[in-house]
Each structure stands twice: as C-alpha cells, then as structure tokens.
Protein backbone atom coordinates (compact mmCIF):
# COMPACT_ATOMS: atom_id res chain seq x y z
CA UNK A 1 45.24 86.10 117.29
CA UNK A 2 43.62 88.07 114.96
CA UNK A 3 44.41 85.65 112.37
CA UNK A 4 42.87 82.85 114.23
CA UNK A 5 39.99 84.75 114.45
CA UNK A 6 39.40 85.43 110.66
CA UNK A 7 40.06 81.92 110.00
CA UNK A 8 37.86 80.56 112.60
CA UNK A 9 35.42 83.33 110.99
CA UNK A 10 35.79 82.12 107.96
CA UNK A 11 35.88 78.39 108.37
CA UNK A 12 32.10 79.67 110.77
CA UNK A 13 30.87 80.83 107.25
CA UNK A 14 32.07 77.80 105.22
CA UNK A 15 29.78 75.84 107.79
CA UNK A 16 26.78 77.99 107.92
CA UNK A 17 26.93 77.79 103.79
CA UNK A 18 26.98 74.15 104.26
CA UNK A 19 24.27 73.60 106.37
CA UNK A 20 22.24 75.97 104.55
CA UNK A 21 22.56 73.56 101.82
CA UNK A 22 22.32 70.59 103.57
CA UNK A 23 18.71 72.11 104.85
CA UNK A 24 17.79 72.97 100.99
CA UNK A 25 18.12 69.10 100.56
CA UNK A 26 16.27 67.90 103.37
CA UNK A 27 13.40 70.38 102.31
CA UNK A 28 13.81 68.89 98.87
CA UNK A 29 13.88 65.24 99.68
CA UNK A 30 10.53 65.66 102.34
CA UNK A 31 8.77 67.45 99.85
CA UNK A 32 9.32 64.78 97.05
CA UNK A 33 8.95 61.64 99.51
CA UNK A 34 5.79 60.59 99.78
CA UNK A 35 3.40 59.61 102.30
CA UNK A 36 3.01 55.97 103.84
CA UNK A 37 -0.65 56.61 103.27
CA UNK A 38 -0.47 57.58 99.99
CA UNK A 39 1.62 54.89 98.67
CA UNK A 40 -1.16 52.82 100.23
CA UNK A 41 -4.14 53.96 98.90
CA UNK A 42 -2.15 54.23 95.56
CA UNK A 43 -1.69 50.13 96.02
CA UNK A 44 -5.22 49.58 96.74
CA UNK A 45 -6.27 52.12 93.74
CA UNK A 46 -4.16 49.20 91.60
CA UNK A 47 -5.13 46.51 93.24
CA UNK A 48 -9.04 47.48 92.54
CA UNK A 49 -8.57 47.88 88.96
CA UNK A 50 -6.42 45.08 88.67
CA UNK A 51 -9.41 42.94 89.83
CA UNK A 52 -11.76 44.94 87.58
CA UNK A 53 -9.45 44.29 84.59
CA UNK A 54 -9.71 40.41 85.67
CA UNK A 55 -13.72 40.64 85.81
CA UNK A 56 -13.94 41.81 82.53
CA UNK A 57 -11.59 39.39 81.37
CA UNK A 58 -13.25 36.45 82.44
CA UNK A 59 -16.86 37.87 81.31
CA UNK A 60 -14.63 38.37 77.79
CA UNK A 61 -13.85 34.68 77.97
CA UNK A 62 -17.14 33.66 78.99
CA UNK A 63 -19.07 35.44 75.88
CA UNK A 64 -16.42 34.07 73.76
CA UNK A 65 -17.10 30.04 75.26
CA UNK A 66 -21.12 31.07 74.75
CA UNK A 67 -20.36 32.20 71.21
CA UNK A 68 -18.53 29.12 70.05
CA UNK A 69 -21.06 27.00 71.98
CA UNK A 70 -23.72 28.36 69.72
CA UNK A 71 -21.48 28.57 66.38
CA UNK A 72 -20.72 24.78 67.41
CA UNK A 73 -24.29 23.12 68.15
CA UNK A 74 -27.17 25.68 67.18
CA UNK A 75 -25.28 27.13 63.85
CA UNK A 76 -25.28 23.99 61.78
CA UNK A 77 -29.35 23.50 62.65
CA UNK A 78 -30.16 27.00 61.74
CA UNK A 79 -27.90 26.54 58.52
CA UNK A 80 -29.85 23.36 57.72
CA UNK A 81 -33.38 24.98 57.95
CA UNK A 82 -32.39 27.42 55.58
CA UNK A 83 -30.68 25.08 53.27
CA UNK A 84 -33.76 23.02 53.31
CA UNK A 85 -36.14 26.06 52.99
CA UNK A 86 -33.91 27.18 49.94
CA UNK A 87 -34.10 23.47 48.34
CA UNK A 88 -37.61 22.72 48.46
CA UNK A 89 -38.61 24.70 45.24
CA UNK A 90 -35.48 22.84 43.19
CA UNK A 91 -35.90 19.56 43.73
CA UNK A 92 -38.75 16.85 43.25
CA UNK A 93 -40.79 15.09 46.35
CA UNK A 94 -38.98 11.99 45.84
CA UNK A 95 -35.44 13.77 46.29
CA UNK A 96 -36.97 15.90 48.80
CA UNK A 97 -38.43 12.83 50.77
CA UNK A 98 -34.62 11.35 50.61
CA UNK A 99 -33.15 15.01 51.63
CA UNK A 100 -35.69 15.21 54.75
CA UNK A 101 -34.72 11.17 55.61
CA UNK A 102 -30.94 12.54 55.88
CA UNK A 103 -31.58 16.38 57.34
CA UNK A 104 -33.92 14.54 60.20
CA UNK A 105 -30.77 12.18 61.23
CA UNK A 106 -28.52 14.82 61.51
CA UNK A 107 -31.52 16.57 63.73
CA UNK A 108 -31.25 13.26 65.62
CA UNK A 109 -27.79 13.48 66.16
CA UNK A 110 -27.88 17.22 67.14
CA UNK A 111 -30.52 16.99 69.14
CA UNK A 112 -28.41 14.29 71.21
CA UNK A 113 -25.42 16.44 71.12
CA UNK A 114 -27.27 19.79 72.40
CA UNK A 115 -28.86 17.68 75.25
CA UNK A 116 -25.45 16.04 76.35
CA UNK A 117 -24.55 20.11 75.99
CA UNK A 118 -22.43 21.39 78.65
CA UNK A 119 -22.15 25.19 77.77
CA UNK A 120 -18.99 24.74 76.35
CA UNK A 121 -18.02 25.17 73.18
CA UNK A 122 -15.20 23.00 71.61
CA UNK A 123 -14.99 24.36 67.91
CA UNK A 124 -11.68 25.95 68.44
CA UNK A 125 -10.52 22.70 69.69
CA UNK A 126 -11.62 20.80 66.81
CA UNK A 127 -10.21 23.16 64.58
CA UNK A 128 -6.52 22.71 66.01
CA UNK A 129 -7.42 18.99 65.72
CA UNK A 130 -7.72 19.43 62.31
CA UNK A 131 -4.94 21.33 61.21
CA UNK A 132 -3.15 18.85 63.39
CA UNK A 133 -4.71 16.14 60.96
CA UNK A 134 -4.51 18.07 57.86
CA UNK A 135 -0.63 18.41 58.86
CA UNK A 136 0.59 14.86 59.08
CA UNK A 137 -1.94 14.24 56.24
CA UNK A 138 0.39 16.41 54.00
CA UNK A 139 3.64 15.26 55.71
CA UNK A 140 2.59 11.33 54.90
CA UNK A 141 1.91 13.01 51.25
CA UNK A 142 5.41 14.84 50.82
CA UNK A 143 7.20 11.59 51.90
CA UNK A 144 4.98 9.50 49.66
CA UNK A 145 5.50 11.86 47.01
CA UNK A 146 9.62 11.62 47.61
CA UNK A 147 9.18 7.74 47.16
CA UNK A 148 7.29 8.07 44.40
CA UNK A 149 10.16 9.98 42.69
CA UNK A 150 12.48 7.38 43.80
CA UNK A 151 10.57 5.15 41.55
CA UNK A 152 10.19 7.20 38.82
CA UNK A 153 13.43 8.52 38.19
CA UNK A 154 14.78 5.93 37.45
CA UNK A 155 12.68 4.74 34.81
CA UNK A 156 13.01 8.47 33.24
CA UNK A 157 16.87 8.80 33.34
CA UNK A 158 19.23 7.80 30.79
C-alpha cells in the first residue's frame, strides 16, 4: 500500500507540474492576444490613412492634369510672345508684317482651342500618339529599306 501511495504521490506531482505549465501558457497566450477593441481601432487607424493616402493621390493627379493643361494650351502662346519679342529687332517690317499674319492665326486657332478648353490636358496622350506614329513610320521604313536591298543586290552581285 505504501507503494501505491508513492506512486499515486508521484503521478499527484507529475500533474501539478503539468498544470503549472499549462497555466504559464494560458498567461502567455492572454497576455499576447489582443483586444477585440484594439484590433478595431487599429482597422479604423488604417482605414483613415488609407483614405488620406487616396486624397492626396487624387490632388497629385489633379495638379499633374492642371500642369499638362497649361504646358498643352497656354505654353505654346507664352513661347510665341517671346519668340516674337526676340524677332522683332532681326528682321525687317515686311518679314515682320508676314511673321505677325502667321503668329495671329495660330492665336486664332489657340484662342479656339483654350475656349473649347475642358481642364484637361491631353499632351501625354498626344505624345503616345506619336511614338505610336513615329513607330510604324520606321517599321514601313525597315521593310522598305529590306525591298530596297532586294533590288539592289542583285544588280551589285557577281
């Protein structure tokens, strides 16, 4: 009986080991969870500067349409004026009466296109149109230039 009894004493100290340890863990894991609160207000911390991040995103984008709306349609005037006011001292009336014919058309034409003006720029648009141009402009080129070889071989080989 005595036997029984240091077992069961033992296997009673085996337990209360393992439930101290088991209670170490449970303190661990509450004090590392976090609250549903938190987590919450952490969200709606994100959230907020998620949506500042987008305002100052779209008042990025918005300077940058105002910027090429100017460099598009009040650029090329203010680069005339000063080509003009740069001119005048170079160049006789009679070329400068022919120069003011041509500089008030494209006035004309710019005045028109600022009116019809609807804030937005399309420079970078034109400027992939373009390259887009400019592109098949050289492709057409390579492929005339590979007939043109076809011709002219040829006539140069033995």
């Amino acid at each position: 009986m005595k036997k029984d009894l240091d077992s069961f004493q033992d296997y009673k100290k085996r337990l209360i080991v393992k439930l101290d340890n088991c209670m170490k863990e449970i303190k661990k894991v509450d004090e590392a969870k976090t609250d549903k609160s938190e987590t919450y207000s952490l969200i709606k911390e994100v959230q907020k500067d998620n949506r500042s991040e987008q305002i100052k995103a779209q008042k990025t984008a918005d300077n940058l349409l105002t910027l090429e709306n100017y460099c598009e349609k009040y650029l090329p005037i203010a680069t005339l004026k000063l080509l003009q006011k740069i001119m005048r001292p170079l160049y006789d009336e009679e070329t400068l009466e022919k120069m003011k014919k041509h500089c008030n058309r494209f006035l004309i034409e710019m005045q028109q296109h600022i009116l019809d003006d609807m804030g937005k720029g399309s420079l970078f648009d034109n400027i992939e149109k373009i390259n887009d141009e400019m592109s098949n402009r050289l492709k057409l080129r390579m492929d005339m230039t590979k007939v043109a070889c076809k011709f002219v071989l040829p006539l140069n080989s033995p």
